[in-house]
PDB file of N, CA and C in Angstrom:
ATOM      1  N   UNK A   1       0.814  -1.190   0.000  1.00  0.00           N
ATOM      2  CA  UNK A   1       0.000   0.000   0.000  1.00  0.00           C
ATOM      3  C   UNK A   1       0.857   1.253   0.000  1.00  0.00           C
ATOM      4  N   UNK A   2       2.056   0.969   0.887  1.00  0.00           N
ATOM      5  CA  UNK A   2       2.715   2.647   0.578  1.00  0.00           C
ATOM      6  C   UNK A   2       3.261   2.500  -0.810  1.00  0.00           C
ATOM      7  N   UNK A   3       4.199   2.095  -1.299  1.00  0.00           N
ATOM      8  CA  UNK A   3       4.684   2.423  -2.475  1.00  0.00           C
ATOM      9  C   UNK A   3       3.204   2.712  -3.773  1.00  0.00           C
ATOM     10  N   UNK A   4       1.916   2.614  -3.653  1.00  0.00           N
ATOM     11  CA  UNK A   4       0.736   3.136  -4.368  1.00  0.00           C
ATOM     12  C   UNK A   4       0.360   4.561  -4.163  1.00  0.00           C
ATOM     13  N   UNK A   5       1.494   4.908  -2.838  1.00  0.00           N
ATOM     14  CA  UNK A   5       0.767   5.677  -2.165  1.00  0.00           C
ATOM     15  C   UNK A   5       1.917   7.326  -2.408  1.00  0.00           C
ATOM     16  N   UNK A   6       2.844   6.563  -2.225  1.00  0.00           N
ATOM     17  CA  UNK A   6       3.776   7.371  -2.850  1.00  0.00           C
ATOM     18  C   UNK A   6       4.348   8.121  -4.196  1.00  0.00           C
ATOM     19  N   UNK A   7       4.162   6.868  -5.233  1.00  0.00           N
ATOM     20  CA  UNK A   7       4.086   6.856  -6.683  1.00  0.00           C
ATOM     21  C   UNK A   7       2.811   6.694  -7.414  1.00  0.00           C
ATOM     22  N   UNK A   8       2.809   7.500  -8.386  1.00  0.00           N
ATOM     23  CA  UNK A   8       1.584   7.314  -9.103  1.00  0.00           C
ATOM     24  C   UNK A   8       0.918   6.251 -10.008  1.00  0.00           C
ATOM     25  N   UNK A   9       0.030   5.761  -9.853  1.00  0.00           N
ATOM     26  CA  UNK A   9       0.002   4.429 -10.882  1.00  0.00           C
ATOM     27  C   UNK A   9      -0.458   4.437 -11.754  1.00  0.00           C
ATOM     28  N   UNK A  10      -0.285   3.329 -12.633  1.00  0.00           N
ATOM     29  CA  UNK A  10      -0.751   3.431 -14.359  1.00  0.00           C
ATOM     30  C   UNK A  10      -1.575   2.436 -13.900  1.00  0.00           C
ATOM     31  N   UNK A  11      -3.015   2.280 -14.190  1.00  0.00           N
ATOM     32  CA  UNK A  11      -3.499   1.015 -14.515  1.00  0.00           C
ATOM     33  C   UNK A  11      -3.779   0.454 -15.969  1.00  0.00           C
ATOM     34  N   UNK A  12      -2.901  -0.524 -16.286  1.00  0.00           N
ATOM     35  CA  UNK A  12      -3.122  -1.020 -17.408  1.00  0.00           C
ATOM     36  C   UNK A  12      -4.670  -1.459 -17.710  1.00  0.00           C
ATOM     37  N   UNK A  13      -4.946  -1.726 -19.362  1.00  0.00           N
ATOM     38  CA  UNK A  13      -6.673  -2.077 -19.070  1.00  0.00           C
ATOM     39  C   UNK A  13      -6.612  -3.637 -18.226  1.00  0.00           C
ATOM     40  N   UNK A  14      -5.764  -4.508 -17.916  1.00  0.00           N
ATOM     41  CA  UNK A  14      -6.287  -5.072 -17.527  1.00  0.00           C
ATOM     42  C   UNK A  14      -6.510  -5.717 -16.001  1.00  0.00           C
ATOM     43  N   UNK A  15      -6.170  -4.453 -15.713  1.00  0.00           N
ATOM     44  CA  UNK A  15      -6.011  -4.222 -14.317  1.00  0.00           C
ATOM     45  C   UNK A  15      -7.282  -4.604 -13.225  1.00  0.00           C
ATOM     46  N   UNK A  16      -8.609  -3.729 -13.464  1.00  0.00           N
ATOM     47  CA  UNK A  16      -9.553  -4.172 -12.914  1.00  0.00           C
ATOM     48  C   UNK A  16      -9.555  -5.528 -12.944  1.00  0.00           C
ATOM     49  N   UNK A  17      -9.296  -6.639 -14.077  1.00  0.00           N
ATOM     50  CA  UNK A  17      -9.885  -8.206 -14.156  1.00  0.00           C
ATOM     51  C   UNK A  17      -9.173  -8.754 -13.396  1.00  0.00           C
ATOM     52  N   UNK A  18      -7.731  -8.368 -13.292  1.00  0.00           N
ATOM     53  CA  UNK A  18      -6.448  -8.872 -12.594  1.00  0.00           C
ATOM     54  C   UNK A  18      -6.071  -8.611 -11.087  1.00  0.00           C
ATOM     55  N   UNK A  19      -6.393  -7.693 -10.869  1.00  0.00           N
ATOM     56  CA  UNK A  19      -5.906  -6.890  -9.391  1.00  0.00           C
ATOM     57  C   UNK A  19      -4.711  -6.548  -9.265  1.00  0.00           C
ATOM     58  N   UNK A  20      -3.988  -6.210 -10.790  1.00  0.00           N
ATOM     59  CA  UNK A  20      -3.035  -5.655 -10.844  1.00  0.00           C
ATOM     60  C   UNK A  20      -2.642  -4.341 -11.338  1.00  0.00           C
ATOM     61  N   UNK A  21      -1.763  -3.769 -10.349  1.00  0.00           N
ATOM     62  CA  UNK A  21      -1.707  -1.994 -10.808  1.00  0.00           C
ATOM     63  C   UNK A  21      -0.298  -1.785 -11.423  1.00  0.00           C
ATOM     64  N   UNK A  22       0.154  -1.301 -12.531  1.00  0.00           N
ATOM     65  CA  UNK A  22       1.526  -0.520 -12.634  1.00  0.00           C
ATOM     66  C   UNK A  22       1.754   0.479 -11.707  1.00  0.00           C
ATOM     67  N   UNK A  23       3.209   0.262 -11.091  1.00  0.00           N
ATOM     68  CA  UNK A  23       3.673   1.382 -10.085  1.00  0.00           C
ATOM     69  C   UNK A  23       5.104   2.018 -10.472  1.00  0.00           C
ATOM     70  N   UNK A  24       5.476   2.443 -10.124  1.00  0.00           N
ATOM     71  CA  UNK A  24       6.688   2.523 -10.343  1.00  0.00           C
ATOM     72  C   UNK A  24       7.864   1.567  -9.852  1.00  0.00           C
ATOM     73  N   UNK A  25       8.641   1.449 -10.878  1.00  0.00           N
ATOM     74  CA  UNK A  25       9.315   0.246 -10.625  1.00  0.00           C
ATOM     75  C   UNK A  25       9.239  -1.118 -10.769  1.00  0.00           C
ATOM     76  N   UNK A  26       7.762  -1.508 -10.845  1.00  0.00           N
ATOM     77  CA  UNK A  26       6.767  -2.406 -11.098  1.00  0.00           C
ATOM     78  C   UNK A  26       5.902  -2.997 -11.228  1.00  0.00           C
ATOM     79  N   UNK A  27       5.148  -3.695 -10.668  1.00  0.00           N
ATOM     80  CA  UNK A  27       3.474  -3.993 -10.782  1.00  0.00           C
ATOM     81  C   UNK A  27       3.186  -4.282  -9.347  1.00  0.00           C
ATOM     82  N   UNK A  28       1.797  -4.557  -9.200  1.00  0.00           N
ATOM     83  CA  UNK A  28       1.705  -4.433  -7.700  1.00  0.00           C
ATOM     84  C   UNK A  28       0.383  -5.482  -7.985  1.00  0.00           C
ATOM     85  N   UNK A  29      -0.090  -6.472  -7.033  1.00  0.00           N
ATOM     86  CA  UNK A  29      -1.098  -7.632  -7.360  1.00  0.00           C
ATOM     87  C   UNK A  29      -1.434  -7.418  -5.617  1.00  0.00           C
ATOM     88  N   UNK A  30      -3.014  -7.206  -6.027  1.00  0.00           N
ATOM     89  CA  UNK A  30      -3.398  -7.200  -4.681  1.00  0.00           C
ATOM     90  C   UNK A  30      -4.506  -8.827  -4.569  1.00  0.00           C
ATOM     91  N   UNK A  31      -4.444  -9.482  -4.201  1.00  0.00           N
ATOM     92  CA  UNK A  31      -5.298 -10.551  -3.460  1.00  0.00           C
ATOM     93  C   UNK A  31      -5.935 -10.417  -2.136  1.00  0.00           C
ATOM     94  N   UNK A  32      -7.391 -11.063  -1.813  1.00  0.00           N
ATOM     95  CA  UNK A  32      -7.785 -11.622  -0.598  1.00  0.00           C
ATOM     96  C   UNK A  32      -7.232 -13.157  -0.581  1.00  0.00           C
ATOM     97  N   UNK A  33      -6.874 -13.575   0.670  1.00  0.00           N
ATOM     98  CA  UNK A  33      -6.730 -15.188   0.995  1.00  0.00           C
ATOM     99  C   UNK A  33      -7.783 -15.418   1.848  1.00  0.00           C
ATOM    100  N   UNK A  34      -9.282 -15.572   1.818  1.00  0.00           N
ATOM    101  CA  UNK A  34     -10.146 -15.533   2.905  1.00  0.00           C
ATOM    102  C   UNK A  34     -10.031 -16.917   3.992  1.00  0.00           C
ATOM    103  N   UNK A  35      -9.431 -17.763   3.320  1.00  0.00           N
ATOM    104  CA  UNK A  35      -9.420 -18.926   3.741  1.00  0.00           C
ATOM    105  C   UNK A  35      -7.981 -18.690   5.183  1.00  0.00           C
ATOM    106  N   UNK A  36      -7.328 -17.966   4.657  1.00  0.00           N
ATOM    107  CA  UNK A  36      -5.662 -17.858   5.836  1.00  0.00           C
ATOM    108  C   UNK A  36      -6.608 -17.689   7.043  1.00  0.00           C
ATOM    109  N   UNK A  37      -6.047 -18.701   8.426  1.00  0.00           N
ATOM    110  CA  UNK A  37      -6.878 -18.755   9.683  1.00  0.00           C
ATOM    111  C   UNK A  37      -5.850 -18.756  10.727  1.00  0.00           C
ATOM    112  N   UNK A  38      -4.930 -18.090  10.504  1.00  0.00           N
ATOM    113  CA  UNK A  38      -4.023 -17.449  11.994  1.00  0.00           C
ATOM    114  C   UNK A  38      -2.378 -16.433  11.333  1.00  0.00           C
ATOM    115  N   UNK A  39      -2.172 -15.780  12.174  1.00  0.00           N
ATOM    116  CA  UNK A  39      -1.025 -14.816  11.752  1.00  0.00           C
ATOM    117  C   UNK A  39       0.461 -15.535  11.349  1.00  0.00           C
ATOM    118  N   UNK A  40       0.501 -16.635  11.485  1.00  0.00           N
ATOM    119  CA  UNK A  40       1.654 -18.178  11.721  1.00  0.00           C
ATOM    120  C   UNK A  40       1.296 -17.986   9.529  1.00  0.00           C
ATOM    121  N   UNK A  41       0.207 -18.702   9.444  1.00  0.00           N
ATOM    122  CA  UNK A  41      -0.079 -18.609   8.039  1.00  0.00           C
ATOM    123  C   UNK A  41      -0.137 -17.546   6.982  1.00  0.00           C
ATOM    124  N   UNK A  42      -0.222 -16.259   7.962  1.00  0.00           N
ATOM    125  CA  UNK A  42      -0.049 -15.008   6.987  1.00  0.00           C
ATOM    126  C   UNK A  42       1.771 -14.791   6.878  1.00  0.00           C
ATOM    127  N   UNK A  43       2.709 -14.916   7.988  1.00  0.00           N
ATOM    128  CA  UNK A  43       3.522 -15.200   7.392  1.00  0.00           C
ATOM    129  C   UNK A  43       4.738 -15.898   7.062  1.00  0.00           C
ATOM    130  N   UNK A  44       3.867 -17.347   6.713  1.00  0.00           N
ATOM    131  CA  UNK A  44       4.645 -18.385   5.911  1.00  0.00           C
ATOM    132  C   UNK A  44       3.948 -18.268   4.742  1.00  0.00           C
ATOM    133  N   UNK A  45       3.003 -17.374   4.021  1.00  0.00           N
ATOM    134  CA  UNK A  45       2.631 -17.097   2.944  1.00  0.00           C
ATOM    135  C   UNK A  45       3.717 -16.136   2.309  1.00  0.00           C
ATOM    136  N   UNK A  46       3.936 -15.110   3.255  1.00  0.00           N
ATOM    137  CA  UNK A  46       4.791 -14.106   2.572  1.00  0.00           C
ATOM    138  C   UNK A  46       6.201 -14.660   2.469  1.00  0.00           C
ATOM    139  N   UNK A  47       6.619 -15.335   3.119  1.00  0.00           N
ATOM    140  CA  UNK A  47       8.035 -15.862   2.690  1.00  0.00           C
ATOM    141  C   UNK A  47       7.984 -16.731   1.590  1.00  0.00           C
ATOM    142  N   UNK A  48       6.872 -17.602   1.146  1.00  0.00           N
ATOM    143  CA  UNK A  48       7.236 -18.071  -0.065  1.00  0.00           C
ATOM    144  C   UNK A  48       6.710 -17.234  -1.363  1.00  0.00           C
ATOM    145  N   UNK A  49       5.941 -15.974  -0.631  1.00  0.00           N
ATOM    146  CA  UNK A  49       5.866 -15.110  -1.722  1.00  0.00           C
ATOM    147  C   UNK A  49       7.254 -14.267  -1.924  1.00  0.00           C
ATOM    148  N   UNK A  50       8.001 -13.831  -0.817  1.00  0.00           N
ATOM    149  CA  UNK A  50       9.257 -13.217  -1.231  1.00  0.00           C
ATOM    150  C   UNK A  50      10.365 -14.070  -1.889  1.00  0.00           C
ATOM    151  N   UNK A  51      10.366 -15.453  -1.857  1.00  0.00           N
ATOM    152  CA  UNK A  51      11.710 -16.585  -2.381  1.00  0.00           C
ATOM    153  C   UNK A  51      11.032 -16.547  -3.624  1.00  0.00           C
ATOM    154  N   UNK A  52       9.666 -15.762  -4.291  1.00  0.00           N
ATOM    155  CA  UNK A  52       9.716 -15.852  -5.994  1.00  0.00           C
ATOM    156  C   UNK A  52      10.536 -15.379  -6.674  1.00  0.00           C
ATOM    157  N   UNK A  53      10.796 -15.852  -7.866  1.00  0.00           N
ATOM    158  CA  UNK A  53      11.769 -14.789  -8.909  1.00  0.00           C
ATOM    159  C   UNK A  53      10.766 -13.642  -9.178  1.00  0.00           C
ATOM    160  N   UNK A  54      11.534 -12.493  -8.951  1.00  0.00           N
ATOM    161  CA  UNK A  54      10.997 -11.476  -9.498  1.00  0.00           C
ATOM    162  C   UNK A  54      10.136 -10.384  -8.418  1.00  0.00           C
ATOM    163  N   UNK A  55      10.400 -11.153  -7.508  1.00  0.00           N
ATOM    164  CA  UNK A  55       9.097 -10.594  -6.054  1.00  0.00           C
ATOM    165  C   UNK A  55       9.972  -9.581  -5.336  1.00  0.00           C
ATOM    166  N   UNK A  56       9.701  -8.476  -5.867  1.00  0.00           N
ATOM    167  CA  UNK A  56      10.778  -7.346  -4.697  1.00  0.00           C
ATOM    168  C   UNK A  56       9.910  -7.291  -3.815  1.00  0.00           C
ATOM    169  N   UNK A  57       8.920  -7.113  -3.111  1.00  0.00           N
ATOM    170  CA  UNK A  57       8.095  -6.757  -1.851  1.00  0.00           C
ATOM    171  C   UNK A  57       7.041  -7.544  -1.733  1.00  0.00           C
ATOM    172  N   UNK A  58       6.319  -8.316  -0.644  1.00  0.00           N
ATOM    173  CA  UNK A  58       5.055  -8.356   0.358  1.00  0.00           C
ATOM    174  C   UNK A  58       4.955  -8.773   1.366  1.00  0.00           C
ATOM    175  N   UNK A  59       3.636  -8.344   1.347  1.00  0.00           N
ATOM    176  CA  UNK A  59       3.152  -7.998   2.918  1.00  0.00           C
ATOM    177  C   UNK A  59       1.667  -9.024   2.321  1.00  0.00           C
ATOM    178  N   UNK A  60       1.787  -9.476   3.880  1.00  0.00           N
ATOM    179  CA  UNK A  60       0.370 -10.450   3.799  1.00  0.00           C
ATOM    180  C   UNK A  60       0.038  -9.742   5.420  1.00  0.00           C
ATOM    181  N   UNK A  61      -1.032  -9.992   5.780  1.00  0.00           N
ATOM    182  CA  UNK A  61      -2.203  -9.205   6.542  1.00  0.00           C
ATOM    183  C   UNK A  61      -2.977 -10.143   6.938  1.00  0.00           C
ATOM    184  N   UNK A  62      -2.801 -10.807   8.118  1.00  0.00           N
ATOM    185  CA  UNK A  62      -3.888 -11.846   8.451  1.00  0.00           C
ATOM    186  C   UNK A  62      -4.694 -11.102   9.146  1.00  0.00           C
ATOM    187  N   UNK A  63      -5.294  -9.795   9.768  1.00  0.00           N
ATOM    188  CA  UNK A  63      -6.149  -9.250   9.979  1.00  0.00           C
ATOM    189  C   UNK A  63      -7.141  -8.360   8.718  1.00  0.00           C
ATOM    190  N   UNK A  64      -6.890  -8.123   7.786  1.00  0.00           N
ATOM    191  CA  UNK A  64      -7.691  -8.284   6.643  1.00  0.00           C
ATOM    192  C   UNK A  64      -7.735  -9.034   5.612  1.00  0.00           C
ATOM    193  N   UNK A  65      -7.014 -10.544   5.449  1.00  0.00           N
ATOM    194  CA  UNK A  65      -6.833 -11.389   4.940  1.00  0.00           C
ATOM    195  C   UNK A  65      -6.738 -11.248   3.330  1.00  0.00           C
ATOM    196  N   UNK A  66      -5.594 -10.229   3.060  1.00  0.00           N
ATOM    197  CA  UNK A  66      -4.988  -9.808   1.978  1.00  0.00           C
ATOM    198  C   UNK A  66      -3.829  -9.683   2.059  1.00  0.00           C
ATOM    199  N   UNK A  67      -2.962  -9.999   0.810  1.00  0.00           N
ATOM    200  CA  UNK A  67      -1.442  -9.498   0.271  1.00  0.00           C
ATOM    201  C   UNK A  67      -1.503  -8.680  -0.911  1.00  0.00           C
ATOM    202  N   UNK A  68      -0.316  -8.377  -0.460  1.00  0.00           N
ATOM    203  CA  UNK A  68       0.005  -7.131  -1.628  1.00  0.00           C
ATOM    204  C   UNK A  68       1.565  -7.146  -2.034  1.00  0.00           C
ATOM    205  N   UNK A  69       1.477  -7.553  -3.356  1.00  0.00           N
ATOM    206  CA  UNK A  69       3.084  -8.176  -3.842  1.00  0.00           C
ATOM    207  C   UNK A  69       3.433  -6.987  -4.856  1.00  0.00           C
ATOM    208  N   UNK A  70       4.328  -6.736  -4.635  1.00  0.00           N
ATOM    209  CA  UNK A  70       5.476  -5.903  -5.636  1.00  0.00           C
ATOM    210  C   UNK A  70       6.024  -6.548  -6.256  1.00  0.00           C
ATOM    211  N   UNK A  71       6.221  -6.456  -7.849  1.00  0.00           N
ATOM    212  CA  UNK A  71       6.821  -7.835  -8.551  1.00  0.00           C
ATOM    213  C   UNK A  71       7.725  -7.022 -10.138  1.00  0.00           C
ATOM    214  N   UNK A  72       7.997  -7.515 -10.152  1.00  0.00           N
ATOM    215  CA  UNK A  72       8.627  -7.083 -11.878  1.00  0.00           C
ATOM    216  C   UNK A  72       7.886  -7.766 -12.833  1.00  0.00           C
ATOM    217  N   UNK A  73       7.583  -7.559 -13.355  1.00  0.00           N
ATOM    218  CA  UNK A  73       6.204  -8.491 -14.429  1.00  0.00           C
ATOM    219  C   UNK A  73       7.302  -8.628 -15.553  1.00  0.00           C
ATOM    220  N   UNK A  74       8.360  -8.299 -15.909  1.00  0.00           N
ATOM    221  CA  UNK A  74       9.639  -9.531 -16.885  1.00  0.00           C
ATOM    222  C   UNK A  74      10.182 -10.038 -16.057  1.00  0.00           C
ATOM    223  N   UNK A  75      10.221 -10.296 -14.717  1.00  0.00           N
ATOM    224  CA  UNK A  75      10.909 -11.629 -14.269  1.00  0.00           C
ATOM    225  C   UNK A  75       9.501 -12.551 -13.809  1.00  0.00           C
ATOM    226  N   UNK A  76       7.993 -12.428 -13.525  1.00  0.00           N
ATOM    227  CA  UNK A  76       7.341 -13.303 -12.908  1.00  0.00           C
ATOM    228  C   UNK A  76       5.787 -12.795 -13.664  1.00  0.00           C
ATOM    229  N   UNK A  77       4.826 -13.619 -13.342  1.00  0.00           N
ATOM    230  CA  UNK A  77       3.306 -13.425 -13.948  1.00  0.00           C
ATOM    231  C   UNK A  77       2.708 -13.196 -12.587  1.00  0.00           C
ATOM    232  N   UNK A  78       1.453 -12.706 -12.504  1.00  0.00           N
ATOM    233  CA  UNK A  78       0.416 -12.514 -11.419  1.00  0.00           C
ATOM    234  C   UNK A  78       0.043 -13.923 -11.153  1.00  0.00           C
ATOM    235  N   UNK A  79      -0.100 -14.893 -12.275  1.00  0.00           N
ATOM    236  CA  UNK A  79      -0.783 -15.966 -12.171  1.00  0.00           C
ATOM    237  C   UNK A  79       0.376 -17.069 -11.260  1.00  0.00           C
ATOM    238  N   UNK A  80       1.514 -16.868 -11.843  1.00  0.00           N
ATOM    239  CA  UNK A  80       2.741 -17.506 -11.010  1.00  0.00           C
ATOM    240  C   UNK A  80       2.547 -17.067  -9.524  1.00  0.00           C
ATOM    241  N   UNK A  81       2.267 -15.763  -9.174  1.00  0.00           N
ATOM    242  CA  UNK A  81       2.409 -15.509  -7.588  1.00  0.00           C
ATOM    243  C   UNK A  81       1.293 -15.917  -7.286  1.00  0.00           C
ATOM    244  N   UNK A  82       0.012 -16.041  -8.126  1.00  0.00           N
ATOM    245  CA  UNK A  82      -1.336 -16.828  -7.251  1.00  0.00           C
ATOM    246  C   UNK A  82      -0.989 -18.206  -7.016  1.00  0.00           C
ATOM    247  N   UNK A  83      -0.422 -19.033  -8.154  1.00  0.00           N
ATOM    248  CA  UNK A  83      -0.234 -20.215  -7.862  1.00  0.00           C
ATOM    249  C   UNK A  83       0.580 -20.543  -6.649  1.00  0.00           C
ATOM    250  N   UNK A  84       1.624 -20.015  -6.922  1.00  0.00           N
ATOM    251  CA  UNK A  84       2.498 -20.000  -5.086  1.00  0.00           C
ATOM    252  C   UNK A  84       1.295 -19.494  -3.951  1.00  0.00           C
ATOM    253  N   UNK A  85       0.740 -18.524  -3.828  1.00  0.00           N
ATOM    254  CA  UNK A  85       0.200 -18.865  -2.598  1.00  0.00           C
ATOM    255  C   UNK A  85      -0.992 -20.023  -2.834  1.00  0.00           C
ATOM    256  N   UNK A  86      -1.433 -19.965  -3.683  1.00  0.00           N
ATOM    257  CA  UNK A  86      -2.241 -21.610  -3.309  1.00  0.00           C
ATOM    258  C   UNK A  86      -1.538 -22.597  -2.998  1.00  0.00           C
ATOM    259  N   UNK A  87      -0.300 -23.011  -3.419  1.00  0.00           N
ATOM    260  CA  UNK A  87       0.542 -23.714  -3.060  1.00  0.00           C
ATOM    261  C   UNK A  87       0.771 -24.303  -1.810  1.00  0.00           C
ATOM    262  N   UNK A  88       0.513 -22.898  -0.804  1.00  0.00           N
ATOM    263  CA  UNK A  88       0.616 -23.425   0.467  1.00  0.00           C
ATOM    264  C   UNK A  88      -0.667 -23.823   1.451  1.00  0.00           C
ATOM    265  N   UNK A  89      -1.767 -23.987   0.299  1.00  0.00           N
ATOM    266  CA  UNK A  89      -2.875 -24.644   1.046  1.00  0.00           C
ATOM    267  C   UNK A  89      -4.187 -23.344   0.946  1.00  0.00           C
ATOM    268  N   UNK A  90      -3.841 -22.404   0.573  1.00  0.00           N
ATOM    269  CA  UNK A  90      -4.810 -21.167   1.062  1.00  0.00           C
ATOM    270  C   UNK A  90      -4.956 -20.555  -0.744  1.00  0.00           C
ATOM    271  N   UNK A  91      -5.845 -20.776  -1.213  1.00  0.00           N
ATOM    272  CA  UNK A  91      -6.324 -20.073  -2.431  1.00  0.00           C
ATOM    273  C   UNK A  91      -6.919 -18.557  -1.953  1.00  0.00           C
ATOM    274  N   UNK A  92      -6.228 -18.247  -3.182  1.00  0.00           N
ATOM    275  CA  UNK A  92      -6.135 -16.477  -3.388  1.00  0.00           C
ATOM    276  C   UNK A  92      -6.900 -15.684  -4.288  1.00  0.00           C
ATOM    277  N   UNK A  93      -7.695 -14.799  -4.099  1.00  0.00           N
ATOM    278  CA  UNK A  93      -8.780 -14.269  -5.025  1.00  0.00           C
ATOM    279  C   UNK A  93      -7.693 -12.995  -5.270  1.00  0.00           C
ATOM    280  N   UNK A  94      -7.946 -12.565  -6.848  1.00  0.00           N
ATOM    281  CA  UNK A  94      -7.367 -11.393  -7.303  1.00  0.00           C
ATOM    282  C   UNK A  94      -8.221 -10.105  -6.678  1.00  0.00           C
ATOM    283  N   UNK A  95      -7.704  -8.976  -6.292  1.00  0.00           N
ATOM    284  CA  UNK A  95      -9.177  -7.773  -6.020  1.00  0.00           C
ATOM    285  C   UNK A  95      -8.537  -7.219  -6.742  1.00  0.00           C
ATOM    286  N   UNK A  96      -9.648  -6.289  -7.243  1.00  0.00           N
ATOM    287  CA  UNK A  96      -9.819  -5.202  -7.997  1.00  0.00           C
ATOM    288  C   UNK A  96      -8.953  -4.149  -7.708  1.00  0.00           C
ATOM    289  N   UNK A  97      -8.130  -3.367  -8.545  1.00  0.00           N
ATOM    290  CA  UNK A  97      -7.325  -2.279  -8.265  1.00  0.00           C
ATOM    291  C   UNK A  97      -7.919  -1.100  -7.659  1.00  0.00           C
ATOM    292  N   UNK A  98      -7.084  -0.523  -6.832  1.00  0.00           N
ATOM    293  CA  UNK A  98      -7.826   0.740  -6.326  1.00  0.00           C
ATOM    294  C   UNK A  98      -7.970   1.583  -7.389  1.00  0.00           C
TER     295      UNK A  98
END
């Protein structure tokens, strides 16, 4: 949320479908995990979201049961960082860009 907050964003068109915003520096993929059921799981989510290629930043939030990944979209896909967090048991809904 800060780096959205700081820099201005581009939303590509397909941003709304995706929950992904251009930021500066890179793209930004916001998800709910509604299913994550203690703060232990919010973050062992984010560590295998940070060991992605391409993942400079996130933050997972087990009190609003969302992450928010900073990524380089030529080293990784949105769909690659959803699949990793399903990976660890907890499926991830894309949200809508601010």
């Amino acid at each position: 949320a800060v780096p959205a907050a700081l820099f201005p964003t581009l939303a590509p068109s397909d941003s709304v479908r995706s929950g992904n915003t251009a930021v500066a520096g890179g793209t930004e993929l916001r998800v709910a995990i509604p299913s994550m059921d203690c703060p232990s799981c919010a973050k062992g989510i984010e560590g295998t979201l940070r060991r992605q290629p391409g993942v400079q930043d996130a933050s997972v939030n087990y009190d609003s049961k969302q992450a928010v990944v900073g990524f380089d979209a030529s080293a990784t896909t949105a769909d690659k960082l959803i699949a990793a967090i399903d990976s660890t048991g907890f499926k991830a809904e894309p949200l809508k860009a601010p």
